[in-house]
N, C-alpha and C. Protein backbone atom coordinates (compact mmCIF):
# COMPACT_ATOMS: atom_id res chain seq x y z
N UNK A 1 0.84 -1.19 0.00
CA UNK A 1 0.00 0.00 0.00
C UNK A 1 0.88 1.24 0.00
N UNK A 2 0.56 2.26 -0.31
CA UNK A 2 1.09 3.51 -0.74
C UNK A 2 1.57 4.17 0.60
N UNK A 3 0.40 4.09 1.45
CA UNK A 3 1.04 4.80 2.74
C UNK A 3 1.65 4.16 3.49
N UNK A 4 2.23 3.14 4.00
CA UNK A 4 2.34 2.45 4.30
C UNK A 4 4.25 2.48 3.55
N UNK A 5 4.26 2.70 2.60
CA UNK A 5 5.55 2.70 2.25
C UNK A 5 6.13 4.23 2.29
N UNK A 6 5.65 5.12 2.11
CA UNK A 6 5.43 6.44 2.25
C UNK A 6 5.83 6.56 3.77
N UNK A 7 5.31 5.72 4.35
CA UNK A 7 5.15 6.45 6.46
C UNK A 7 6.89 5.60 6.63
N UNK A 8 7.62 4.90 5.90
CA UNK A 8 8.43 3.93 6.60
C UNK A 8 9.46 4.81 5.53
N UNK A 9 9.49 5.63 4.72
CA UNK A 9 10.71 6.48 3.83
C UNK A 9 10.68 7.84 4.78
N UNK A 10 9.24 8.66 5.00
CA UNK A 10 9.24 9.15 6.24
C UNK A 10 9.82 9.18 7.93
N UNK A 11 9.85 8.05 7.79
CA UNK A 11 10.53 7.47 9.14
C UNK A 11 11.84 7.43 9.35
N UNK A 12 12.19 7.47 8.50
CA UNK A 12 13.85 7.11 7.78
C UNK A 12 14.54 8.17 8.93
N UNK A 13 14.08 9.05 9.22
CA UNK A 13 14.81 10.46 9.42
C UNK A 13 13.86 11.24 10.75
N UNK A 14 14.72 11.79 11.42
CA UNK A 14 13.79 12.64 11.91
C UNK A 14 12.61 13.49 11.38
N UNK A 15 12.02 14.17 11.79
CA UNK A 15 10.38 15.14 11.54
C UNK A 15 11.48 16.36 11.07
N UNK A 16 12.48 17.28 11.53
CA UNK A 16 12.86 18.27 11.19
C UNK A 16 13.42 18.20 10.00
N UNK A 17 14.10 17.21 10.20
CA UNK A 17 15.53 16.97 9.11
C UNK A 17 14.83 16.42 7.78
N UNK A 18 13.55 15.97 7.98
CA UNK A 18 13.07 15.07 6.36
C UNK A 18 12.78 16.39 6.00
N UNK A 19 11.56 17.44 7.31
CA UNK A 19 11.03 18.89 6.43
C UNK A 19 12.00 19.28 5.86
N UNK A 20 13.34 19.71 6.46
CA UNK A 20 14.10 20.37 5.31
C UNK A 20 14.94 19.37 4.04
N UNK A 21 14.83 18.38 4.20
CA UNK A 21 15.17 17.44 3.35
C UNK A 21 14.60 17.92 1.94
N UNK A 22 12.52 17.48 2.09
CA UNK A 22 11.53 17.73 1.48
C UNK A 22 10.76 19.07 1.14
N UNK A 23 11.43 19.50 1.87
CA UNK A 23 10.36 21.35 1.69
C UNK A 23 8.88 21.21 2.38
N UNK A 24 8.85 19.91 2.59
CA UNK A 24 7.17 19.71 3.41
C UNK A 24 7.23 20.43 4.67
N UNK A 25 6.01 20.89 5.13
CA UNK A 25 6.05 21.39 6.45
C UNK A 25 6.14 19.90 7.48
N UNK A 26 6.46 20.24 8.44
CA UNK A 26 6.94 19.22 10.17
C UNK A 26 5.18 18.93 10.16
N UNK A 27 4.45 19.46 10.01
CA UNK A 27 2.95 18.28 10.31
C UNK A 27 2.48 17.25 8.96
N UNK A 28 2.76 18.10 7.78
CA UNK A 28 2.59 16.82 6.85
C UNK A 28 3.42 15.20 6.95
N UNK A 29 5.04 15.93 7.32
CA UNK A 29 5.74 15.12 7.52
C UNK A 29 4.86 14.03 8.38
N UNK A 30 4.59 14.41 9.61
CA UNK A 30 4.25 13.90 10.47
C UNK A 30 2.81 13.17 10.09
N UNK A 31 2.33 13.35 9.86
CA UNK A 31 1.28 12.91 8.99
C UNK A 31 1.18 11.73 8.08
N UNK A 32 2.22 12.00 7.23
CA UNK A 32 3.26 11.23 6.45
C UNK A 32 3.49 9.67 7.13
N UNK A 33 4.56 10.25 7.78
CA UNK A 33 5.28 9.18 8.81
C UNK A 33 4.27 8.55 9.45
N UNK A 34 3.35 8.83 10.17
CA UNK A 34 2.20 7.96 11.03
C UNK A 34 1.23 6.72 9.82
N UNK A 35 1.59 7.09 8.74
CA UNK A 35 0.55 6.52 7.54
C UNK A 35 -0.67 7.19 7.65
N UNK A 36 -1.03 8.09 7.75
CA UNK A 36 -2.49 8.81 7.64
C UNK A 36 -2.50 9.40 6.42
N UNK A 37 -3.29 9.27 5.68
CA UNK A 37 -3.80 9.59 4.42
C UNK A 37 -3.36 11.20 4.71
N UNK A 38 -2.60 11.92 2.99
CA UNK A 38 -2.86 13.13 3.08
C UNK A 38 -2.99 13.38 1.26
N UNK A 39 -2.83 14.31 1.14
CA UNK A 39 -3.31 15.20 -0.22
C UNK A 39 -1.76 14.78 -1.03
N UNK A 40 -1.60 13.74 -2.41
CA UNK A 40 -1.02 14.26 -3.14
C UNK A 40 -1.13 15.00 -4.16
N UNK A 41 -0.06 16.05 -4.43
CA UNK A 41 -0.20 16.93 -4.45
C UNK A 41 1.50 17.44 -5.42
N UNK A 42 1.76 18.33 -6.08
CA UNK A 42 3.04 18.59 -6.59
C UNK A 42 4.20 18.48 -6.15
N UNK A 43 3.92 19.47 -4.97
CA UNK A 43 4.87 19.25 -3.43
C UNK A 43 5.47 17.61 -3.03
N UNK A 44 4.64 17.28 -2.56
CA UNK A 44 5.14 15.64 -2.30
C UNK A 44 5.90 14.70 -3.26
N UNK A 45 4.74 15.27 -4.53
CA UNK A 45 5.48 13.97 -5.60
C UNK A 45 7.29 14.81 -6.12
N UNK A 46 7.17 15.67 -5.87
CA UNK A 46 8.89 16.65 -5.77
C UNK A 46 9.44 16.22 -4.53
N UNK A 47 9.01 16.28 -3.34
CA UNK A 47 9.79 15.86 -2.37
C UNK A 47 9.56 14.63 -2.48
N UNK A 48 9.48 13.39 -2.65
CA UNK A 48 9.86 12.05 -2.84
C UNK A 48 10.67 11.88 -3.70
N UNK A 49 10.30 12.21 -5.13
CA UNK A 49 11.39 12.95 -6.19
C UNK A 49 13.19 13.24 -5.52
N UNK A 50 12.94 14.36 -4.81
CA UNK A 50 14.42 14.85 -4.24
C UNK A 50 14.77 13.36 -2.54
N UNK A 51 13.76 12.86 -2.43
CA UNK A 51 14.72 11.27 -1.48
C UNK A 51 15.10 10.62 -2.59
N UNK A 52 14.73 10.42 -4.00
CA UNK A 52 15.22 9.39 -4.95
C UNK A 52 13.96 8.52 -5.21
N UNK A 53 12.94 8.87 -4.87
CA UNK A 53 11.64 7.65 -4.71
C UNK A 53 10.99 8.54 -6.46
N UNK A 54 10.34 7.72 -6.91
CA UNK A 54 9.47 7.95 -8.48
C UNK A 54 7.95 7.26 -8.10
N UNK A 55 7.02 8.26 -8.32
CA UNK A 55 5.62 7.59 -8.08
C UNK A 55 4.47 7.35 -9.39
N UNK A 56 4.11 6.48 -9.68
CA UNK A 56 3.84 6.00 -10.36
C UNK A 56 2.77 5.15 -10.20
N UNK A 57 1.54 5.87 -11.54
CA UNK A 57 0.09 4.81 -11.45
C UNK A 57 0.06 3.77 -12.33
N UNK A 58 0.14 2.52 -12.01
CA UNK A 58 0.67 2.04 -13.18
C UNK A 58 -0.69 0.37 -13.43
N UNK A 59 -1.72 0.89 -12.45
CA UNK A 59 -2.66 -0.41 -12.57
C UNK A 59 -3.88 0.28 -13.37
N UNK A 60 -4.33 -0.27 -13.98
CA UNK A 60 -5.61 0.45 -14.72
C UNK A 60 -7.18 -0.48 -13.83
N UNK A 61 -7.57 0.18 -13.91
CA UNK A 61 -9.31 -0.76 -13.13
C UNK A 61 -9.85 -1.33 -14.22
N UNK A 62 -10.39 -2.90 -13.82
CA UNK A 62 -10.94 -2.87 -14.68
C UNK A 62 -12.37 -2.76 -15.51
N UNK A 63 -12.94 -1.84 -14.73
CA UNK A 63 -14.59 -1.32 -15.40
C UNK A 63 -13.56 -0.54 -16.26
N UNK A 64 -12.84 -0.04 -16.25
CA UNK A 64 -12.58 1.15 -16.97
C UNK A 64 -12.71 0.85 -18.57
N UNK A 65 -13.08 1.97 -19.42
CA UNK A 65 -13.04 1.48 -20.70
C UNK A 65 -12.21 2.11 -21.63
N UNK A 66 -10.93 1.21 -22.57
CA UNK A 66 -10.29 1.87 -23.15
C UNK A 66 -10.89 2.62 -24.35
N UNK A 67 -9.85 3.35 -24.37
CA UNK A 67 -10.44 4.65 -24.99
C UNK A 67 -9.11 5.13 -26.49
């Protein structure tokens, strides 16, 4: 699961040191790190970006209809 891998790259590091790592503010972080759902968003997918992490949708549903 997404958060779940997200809260344990979060974890990696202290709450101060990832914010300035990431540019995220110390409560998203925190947020982050606990696995609680938050907003992605430009910000994040750049700060995962700058740890070395690439995010990526890569399952399609399948009701969906190609197009």
């Amino acid at each position: 699961m997404i958060f779940d891998e997200v809260a344990r790259v979060m974890n990696s590091d202290t709450t101060r040191r990832m914010s300035r790592r990431t540019g995220l503010s110390k409560d998203k972080v925190l947020r982050m790190a606990n696995g609680q759902p938050f907003n992605l968003d430009y910000n994040v997918v750049f700060a995962l970006q700058r740890l070395g992490y690439e995010f990526k949708v890569v399952k399609k549903l399948s009701h969906e209809k190609d197009t």
